[in-house]
PDB file of N, CA and C in Angstrom:
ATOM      1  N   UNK A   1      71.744 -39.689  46.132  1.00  0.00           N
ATOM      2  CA  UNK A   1      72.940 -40.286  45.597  1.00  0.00           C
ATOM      3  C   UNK A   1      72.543 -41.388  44.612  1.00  0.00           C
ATOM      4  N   UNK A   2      73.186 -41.868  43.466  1.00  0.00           N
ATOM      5  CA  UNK A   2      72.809 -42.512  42.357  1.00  0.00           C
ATOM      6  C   UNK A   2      73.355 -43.922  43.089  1.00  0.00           C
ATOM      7  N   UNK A   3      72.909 -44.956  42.376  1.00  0.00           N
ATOM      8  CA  UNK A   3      73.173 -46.268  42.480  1.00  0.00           C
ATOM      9  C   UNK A   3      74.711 -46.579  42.310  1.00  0.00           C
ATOM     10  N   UNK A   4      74.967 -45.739  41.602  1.00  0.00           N
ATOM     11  CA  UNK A   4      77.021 -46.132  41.063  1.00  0.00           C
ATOM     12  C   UNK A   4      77.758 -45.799  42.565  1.00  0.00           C
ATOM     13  N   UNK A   5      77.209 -44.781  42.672  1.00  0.00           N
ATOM     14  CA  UNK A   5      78.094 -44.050  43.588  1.00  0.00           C
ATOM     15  C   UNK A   5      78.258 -45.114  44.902  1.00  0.00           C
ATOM     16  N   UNK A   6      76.976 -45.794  45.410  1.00  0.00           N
ATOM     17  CA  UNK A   6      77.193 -46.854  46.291  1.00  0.00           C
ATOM     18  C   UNK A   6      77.443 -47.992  45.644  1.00  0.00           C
ATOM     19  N   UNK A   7      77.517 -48.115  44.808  1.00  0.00           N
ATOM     20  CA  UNK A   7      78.450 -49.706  44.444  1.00  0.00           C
ATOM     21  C   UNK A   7      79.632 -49.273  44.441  1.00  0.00           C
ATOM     22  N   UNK A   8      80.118 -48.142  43.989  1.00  0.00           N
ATOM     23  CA  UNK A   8      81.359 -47.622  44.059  1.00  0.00           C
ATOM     24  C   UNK A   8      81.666 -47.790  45.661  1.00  0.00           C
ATOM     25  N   UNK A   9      81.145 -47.186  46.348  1.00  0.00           N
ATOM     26  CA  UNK A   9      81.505 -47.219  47.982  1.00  0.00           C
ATOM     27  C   UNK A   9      81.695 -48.649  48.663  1.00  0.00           C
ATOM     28  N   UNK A  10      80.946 -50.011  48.072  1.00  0.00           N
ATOM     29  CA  UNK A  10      80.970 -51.248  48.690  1.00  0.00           C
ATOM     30  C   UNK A  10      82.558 -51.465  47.500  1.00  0.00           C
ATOM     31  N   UNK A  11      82.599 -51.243  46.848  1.00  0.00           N
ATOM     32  CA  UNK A  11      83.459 -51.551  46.114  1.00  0.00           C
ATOM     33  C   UNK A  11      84.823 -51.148  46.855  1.00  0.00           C
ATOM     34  N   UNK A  12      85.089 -49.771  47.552  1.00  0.00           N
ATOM     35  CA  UNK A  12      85.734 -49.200  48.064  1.00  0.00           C
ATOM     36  C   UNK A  12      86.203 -50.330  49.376  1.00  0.00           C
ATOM     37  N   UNK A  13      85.313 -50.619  50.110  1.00  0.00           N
ATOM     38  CA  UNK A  13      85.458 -51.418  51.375  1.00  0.00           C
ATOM     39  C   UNK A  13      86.006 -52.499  50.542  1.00  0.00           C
ATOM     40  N   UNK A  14      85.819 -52.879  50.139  1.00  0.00           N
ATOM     41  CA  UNK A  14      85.988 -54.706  49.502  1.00  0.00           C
ATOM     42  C   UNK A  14      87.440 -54.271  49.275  1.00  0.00           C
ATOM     43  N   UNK A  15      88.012 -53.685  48.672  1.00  0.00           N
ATOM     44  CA  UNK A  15      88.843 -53.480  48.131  1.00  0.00           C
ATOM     45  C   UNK A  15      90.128 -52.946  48.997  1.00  0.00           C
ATOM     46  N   UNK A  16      89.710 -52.359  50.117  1.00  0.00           N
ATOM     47  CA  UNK A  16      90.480 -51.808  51.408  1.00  0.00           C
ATOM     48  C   UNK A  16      90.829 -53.122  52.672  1.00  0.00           C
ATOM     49  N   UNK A  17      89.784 -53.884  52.478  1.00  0.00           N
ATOM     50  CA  UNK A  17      89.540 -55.223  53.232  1.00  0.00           C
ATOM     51  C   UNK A  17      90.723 -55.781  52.299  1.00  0.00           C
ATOM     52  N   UNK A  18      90.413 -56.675  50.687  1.00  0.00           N
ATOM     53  CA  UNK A  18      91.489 -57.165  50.543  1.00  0.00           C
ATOM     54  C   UNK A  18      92.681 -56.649  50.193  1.00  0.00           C
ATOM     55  N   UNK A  19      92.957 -55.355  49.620  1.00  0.00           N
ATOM     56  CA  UNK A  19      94.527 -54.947  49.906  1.00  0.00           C
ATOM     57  C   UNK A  19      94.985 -55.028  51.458  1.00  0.00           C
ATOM     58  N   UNK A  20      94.690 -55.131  52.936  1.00  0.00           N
ATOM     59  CA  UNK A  20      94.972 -55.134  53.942  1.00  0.00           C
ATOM     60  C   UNK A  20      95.457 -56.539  54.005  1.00  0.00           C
ATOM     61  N   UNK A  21      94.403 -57.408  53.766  1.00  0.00           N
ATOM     62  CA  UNK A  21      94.404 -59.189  53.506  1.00  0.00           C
ATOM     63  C   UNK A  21      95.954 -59.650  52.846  1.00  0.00           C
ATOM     64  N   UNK A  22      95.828 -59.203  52.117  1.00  0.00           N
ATOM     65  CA  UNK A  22      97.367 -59.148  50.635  1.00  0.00           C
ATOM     66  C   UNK A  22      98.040 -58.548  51.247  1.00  0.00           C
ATOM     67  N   UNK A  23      98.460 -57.601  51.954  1.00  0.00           N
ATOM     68  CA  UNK A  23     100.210 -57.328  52.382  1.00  0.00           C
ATOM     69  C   UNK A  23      99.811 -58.068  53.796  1.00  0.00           C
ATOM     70  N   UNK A  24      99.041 -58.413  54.779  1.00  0.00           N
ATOM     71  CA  UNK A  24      99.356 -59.174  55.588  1.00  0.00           C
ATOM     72  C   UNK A  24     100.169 -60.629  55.245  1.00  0.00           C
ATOM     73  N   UNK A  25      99.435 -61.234  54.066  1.00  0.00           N
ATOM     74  CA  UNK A  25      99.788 -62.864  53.763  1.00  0.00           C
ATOM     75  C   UNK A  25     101.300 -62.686  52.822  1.00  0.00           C
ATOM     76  N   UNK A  26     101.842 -61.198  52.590  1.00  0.00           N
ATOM     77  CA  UNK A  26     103.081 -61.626  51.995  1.00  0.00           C
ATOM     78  C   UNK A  26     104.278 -61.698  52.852  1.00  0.00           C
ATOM     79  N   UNK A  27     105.413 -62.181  52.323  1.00  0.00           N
ATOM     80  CA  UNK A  27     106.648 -62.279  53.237  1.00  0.00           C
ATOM     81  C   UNK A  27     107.110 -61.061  53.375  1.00  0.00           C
ATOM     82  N   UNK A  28     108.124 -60.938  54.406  1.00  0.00           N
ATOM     83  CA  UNK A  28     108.901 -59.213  54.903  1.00  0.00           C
ATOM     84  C   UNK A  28     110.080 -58.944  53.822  1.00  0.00           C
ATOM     85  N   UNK A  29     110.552 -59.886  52.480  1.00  0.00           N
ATOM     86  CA  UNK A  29     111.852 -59.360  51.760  1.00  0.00           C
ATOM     87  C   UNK A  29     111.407 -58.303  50.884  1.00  0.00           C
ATOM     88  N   UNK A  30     110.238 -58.777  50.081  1.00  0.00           N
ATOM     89  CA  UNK A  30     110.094 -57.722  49.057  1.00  0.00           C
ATOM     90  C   UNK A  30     108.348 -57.883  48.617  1.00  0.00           C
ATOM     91  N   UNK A  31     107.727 -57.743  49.884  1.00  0.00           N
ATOM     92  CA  UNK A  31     106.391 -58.483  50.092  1.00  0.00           C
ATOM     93  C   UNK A  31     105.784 -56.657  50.313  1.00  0.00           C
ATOM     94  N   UNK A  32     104.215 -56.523  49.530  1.00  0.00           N
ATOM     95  CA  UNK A  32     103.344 -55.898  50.457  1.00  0.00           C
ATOM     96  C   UNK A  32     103.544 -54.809  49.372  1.00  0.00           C
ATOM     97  N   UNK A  33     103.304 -53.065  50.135  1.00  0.00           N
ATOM     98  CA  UNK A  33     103.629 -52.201  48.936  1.00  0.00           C
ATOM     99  C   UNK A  33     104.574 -51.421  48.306  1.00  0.00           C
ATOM    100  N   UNK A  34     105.883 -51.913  49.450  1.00  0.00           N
ATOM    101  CA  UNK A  34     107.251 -52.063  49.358  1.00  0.00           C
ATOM    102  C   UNK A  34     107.574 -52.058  47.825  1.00  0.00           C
ATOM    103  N   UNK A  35     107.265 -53.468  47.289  1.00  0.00           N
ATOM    104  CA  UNK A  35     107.146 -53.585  46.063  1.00  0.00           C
ATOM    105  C   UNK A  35     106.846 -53.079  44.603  1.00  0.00           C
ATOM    106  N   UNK A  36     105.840 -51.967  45.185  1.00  0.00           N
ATOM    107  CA  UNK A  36     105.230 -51.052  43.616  1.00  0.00           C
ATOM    108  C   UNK A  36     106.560 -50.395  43.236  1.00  0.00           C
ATOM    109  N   UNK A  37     107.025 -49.856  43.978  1.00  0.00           N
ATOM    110  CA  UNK A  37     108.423 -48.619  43.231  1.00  0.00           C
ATOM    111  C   UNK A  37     109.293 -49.875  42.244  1.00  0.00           C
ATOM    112  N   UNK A  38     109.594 -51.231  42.487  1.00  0.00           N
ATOM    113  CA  UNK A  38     109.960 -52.128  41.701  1.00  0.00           C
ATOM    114  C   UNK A  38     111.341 -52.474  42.800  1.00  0.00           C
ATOM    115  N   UNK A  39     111.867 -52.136  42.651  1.00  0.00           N
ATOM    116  CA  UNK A  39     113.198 -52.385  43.734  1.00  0.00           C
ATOM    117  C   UNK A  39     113.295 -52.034  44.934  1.00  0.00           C
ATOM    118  N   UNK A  40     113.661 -52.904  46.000  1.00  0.00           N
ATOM    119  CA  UNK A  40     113.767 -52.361  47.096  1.00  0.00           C
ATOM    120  C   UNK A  40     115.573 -52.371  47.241  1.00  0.00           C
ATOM    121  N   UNK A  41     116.439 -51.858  48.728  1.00  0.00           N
ATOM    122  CA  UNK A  41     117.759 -51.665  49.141  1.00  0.00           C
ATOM    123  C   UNK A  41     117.970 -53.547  48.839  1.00  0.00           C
ATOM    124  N   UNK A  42     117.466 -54.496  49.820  1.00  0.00           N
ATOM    125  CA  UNK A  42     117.767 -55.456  49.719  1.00  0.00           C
ATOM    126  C   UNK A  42     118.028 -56.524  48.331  1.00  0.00           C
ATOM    127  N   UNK A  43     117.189 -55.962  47.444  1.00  0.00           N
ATOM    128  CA  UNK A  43     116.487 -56.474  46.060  1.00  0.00           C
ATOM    129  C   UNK A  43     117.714 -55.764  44.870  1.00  0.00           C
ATOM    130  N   UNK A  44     118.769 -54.937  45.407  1.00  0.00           N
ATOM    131  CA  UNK A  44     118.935 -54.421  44.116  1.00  0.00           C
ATOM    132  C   UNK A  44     119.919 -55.100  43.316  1.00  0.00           C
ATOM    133  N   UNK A  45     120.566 -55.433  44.152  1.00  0.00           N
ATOM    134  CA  UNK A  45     122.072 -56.221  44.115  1.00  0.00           C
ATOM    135  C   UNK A  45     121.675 -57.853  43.842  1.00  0.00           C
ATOM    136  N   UNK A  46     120.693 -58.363  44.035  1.00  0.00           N
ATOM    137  CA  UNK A  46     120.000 -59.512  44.338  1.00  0.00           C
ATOM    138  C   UNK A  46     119.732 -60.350  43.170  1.00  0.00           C
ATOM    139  N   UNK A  47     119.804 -61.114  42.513  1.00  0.00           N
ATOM    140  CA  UNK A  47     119.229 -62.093  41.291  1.00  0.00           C
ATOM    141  C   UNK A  47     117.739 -62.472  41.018  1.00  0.00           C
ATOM    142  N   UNK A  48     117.036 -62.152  42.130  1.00  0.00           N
ATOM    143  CA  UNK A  48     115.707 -62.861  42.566  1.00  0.00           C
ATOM    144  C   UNK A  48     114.965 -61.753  41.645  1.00  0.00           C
ATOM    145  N   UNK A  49     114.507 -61.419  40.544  1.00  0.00           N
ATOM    146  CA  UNK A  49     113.839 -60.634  39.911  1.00  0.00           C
ATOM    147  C   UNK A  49     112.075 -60.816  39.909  1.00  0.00           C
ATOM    148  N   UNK A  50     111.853 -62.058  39.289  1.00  0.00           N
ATOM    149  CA  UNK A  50     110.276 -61.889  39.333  1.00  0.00           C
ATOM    150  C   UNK A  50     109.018 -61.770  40.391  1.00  0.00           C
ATOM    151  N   UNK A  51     108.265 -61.223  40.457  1.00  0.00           N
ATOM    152  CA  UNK A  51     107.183 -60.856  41.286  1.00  0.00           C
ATOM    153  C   UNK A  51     106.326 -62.127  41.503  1.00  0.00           C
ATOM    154  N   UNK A  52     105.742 -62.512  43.071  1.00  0.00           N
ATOM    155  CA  UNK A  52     105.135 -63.482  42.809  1.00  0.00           C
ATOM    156  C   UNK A  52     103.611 -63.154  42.436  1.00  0.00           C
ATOM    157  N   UNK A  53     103.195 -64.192  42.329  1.00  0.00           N
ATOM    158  CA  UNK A  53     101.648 -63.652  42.297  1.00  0.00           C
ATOM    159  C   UNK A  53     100.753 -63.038  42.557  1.00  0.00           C
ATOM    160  N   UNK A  54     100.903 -62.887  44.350  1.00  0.00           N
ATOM    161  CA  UNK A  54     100.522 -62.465  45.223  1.00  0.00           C
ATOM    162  C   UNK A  54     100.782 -60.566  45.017  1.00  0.00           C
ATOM    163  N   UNK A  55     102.137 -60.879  45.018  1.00  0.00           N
ATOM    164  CA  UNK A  55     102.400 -58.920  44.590  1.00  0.00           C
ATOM    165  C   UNK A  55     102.123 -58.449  43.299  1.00  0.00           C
ATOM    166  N   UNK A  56     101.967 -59.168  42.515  1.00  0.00           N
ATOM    167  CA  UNK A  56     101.322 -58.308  41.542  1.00  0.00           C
ATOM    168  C   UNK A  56      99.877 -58.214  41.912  1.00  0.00           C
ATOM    169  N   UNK A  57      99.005 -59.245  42.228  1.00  0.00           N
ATOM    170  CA  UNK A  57      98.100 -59.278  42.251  1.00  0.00           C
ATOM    171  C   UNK A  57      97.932 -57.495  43.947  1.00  0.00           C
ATOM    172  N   UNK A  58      98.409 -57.867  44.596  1.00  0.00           N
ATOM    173  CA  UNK A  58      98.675 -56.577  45.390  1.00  0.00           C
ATOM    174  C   UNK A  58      98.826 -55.121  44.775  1.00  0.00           C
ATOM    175  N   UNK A  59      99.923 -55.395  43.661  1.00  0.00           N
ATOM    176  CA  UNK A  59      99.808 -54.129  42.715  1.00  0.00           C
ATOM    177  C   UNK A  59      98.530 -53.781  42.162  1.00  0.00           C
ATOM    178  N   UNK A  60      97.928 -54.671  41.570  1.00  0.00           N
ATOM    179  CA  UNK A  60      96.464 -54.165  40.822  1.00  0.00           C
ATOM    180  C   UNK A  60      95.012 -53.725  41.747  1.00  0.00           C
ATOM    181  N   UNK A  61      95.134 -54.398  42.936  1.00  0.00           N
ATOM    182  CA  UNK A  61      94.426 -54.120  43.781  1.00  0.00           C
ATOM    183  C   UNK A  61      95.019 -52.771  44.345  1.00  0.00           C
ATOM    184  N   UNK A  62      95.513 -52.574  44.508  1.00  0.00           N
ATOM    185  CA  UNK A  62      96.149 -50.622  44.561  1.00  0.00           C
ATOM    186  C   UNK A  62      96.048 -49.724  44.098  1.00  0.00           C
ATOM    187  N   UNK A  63      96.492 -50.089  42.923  1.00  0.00           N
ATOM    188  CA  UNK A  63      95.697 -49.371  41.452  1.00  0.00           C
ATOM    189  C   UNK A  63      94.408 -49.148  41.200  1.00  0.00           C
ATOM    190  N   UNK A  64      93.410 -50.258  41.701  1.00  0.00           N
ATOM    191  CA  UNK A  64      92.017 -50.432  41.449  1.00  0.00           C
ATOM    192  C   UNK A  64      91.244 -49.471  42.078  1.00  0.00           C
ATOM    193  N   UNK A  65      92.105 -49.400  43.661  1.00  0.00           N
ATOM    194  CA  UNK A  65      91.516 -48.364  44.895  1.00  0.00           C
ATOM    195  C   UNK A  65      91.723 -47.229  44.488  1.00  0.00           C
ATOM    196  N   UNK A  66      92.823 -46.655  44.236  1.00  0.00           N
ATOM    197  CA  UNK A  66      92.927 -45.465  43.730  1.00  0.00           C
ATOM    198  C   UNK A  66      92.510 -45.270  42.526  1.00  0.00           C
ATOM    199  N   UNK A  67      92.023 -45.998  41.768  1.00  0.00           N
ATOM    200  CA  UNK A  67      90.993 -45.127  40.687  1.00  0.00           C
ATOM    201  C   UNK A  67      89.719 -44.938  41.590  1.00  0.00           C
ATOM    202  N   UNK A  68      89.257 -46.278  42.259  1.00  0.00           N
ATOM    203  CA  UNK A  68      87.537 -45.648  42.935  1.00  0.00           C
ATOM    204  C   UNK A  68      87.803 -44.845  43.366  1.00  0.00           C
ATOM    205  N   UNK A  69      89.296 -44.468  44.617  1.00  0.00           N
ATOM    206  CA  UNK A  69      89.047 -43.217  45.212  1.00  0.00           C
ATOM    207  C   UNK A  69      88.754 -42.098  44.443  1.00  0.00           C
ATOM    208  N   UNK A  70      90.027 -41.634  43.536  1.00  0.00           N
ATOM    209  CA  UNK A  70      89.298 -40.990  42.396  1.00  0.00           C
ATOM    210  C   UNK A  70      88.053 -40.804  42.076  1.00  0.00           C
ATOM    211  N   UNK A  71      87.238 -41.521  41.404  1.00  0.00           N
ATOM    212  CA  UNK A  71      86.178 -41.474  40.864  1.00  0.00           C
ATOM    213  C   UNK A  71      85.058 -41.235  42.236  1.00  0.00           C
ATOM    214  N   UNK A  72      85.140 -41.920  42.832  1.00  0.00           N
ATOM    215  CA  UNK A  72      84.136 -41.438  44.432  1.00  0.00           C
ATOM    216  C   UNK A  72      84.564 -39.390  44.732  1.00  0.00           C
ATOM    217  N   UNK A  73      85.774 -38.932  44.554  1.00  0.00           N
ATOM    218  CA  UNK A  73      86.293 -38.055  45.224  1.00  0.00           C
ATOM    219  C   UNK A  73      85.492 -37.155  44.101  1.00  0.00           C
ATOM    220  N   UNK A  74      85.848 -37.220  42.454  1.00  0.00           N
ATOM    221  CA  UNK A  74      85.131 -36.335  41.712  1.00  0.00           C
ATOM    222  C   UNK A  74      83.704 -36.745  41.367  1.00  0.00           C
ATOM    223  N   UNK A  75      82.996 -37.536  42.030  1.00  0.00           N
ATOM    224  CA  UNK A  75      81.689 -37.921  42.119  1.00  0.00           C
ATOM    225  C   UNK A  75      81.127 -37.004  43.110  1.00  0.00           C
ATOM    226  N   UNK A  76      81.655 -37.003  44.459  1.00  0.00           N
ATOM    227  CA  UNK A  76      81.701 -36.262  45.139  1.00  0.00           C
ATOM    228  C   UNK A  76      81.330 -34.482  45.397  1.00  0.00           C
ATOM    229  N   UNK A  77      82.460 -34.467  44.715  1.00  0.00           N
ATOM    230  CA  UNK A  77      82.109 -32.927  44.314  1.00  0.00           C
ATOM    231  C   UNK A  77      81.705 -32.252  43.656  1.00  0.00           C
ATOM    232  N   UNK A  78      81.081 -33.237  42.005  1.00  0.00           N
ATOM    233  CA  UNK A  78      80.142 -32.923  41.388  1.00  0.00           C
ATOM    234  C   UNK A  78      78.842 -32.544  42.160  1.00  0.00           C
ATOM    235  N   UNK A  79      78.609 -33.705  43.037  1.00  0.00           N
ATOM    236  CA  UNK A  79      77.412 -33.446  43.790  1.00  0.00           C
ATOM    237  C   UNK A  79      77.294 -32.215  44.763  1.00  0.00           C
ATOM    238  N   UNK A  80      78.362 -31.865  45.398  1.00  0.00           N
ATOM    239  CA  UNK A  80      78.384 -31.232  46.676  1.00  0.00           C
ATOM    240  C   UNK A  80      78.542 -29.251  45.564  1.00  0.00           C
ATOM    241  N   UNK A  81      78.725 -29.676  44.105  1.00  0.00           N
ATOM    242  CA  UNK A  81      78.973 -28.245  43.612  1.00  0.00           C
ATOM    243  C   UNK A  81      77.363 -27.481  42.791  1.00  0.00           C
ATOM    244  N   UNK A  82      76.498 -28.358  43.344  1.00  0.00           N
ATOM    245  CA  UNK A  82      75.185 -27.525  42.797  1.00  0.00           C
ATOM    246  C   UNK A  82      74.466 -26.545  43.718  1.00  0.00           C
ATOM    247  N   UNK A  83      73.683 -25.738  43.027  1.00  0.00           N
ATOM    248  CA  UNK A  83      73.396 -24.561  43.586  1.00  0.00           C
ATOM    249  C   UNK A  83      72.480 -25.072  44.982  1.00  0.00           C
ATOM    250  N   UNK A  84      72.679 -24.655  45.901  1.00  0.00           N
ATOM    251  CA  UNK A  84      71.904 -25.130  47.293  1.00  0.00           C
ATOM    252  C   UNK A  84      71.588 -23.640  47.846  1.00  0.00           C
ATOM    253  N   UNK A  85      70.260 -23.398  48.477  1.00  0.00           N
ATOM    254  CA  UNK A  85      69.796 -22.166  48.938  1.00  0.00           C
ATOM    255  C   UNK A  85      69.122 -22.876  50.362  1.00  0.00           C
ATOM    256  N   UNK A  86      68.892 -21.601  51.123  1.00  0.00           N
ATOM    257  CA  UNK A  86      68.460 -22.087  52.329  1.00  0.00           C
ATOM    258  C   UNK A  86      66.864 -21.938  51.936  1.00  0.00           C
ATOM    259  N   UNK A  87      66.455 -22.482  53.417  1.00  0.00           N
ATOM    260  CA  UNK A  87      64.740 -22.644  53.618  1.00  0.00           C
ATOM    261  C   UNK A  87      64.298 -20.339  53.698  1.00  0.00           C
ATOM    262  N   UNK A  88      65.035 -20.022  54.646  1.00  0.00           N
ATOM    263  CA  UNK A  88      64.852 -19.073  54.907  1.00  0.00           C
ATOM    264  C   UNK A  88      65.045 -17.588  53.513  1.00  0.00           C
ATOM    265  N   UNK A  89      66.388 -18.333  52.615  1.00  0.00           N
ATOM    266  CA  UNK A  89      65.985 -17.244  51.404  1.00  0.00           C
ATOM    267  C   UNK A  89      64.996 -17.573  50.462  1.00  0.00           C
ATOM    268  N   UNK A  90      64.552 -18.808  50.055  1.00  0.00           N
ATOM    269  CA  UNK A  90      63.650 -19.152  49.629  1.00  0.00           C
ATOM    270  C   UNK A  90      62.306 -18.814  49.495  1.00  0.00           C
ATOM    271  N   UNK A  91      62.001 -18.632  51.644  1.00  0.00           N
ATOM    272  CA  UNK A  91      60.786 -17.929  51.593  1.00  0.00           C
ATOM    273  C   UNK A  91      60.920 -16.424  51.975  1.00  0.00           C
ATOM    274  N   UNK A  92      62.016 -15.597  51.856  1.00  0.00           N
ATOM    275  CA  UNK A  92      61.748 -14.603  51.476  1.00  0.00           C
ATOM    276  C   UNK A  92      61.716 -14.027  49.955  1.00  0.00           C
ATOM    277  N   UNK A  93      62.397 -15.056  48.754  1.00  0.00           N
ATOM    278  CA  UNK A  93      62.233 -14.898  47.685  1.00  0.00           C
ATOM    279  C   UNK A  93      60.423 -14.767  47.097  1.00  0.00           C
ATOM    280  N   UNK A  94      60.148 -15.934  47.863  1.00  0.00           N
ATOM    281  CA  UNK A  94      58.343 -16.625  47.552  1.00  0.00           C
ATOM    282  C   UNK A  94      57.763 -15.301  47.869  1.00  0.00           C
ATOM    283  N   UNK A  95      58.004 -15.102  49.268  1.00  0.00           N
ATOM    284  CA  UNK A  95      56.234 -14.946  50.603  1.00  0.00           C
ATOM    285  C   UNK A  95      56.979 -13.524  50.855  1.00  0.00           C
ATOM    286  N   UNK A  96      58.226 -12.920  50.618  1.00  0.00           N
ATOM    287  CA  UNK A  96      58.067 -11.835  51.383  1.00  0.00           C
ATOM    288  C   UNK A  96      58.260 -12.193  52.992  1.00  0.00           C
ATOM    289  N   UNK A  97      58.786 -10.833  53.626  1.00  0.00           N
ATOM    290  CA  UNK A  97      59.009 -11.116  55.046  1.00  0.00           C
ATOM    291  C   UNK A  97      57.992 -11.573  55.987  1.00  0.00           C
ATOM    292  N   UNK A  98      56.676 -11.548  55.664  1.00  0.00           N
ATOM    293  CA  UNK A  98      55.811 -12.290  56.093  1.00  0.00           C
ATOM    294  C   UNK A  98      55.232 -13.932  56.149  1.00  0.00           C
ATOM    295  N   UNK A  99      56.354 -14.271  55.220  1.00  0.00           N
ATOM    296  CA  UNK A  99      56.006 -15.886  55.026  1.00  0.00           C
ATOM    297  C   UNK A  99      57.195 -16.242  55.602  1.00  0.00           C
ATOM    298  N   UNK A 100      58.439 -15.442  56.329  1.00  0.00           N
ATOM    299  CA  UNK A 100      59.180 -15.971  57.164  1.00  0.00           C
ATOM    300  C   UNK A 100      58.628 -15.700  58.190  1.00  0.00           C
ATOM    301  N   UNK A 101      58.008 -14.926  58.845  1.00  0.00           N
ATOM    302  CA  UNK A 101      58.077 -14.208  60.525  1.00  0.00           C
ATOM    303  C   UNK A 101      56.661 -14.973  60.295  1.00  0.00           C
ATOM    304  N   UNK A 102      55.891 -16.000  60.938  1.00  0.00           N
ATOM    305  CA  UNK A 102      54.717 -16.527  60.920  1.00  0.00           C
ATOM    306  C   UNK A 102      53.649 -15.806  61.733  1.00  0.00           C
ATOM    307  N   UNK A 103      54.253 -15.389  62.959  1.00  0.00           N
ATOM    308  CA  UNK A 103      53.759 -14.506  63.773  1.00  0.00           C
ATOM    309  C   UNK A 103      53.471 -13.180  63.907  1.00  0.00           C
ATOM    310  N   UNK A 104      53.872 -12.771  62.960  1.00  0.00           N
ATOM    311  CA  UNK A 104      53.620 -11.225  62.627  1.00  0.00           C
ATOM    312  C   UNK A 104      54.563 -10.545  63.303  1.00  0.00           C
ATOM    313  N   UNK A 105      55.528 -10.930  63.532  1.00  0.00           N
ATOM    314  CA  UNK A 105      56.278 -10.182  64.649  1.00  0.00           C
ATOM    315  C   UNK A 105      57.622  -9.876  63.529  1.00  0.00           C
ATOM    316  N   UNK A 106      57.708  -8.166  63.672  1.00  0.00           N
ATOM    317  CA  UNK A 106      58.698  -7.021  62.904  1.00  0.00           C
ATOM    318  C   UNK A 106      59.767  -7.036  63.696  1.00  0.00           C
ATOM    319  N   UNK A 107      60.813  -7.343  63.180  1.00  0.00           N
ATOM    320  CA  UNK A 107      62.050  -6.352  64.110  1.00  0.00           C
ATOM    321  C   UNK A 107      62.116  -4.882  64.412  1.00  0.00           C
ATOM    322  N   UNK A 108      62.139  -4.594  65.877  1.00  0.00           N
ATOM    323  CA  UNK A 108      62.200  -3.140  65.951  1.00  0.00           C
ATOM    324  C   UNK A 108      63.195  -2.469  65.305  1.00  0.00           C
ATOM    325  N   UNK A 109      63.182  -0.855  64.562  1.00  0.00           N
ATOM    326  CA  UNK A 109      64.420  -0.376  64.455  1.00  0.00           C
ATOM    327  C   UNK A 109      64.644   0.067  65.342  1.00  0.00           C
ATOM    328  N   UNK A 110      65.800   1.044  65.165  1.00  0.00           N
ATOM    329  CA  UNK A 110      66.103   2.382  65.814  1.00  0.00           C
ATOM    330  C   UNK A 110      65.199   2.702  66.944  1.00  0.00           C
ATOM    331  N   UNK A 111      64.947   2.877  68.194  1.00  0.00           N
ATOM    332  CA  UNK A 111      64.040   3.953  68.796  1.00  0.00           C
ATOM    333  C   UNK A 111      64.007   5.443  68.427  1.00  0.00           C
ATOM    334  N   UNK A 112      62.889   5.714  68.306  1.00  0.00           N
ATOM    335  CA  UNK A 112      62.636   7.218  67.714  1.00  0.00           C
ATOM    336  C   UNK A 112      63.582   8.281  68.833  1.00  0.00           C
ATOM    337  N   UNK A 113      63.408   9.328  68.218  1.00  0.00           N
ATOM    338  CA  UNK A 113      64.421   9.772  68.939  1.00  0.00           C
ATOM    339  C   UNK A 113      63.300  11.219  70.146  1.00  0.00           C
ATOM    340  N   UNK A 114      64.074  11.358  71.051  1.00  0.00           N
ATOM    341  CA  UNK A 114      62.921  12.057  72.365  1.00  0.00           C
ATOM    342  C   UNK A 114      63.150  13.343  72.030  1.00  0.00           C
ATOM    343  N   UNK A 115      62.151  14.093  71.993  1.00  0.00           N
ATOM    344  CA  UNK A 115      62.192  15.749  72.051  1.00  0.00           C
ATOM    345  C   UNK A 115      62.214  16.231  73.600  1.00  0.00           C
TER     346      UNK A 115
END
């Protein structure tokens, strides 16, 4: 795994830690992620329009996670989409059935058949 990919991952925690941090410390009216859609039932009818600090700052930290997730998720499967072969076709590609079976030992076929 490359160096990004784990800064990306501490980045991930940090970022899950303080969005958790941030809707704990906001109030219950229009606090937390309630807030991203822009209006809540209580809020609509209401005069109180601007966002405090705290929720926006909540908004961008949301945003932030879901791009790493993103980017971790197609990081991800870049990696997990290259060609991978086993130990066992490998060395029958190399060695032939003899550089798998170490022991010399054939699978029986068929038993011959009795006259």
């Amino acid at each position: 795994m490359s160096a990004f990919f784990w800064v990306l991952i501490v980045a991930h925690v940090a970022l899950c830690v303080l969005l958790i941090l941030l809707v704990l410390v906001q109030n219950d009216k229009m606090g937390g992620l309630a807030g991203l859609g822009g209006m809540t039932a209580q809020s609509a009818f209401s005069t109180a329009g601007a966002a405090t600090f705290i929720q926006k700052l909540t908004r961008y930290v949301a945003l932030a996670l879901f791009a790493v997730v993103l980017t971790l998720s197609v990081m991800a499967t870049k990696q997990d989409s290259g060609v991978q072969s086993s130990v066992l076709r490998e060395a029958l590609n190399t060695g032939g059935q003899g550089a798998v079976l170490d022991d010399g030992f054939v699978p029986a076929g068929p038993a011959p058949a009795e006259e």
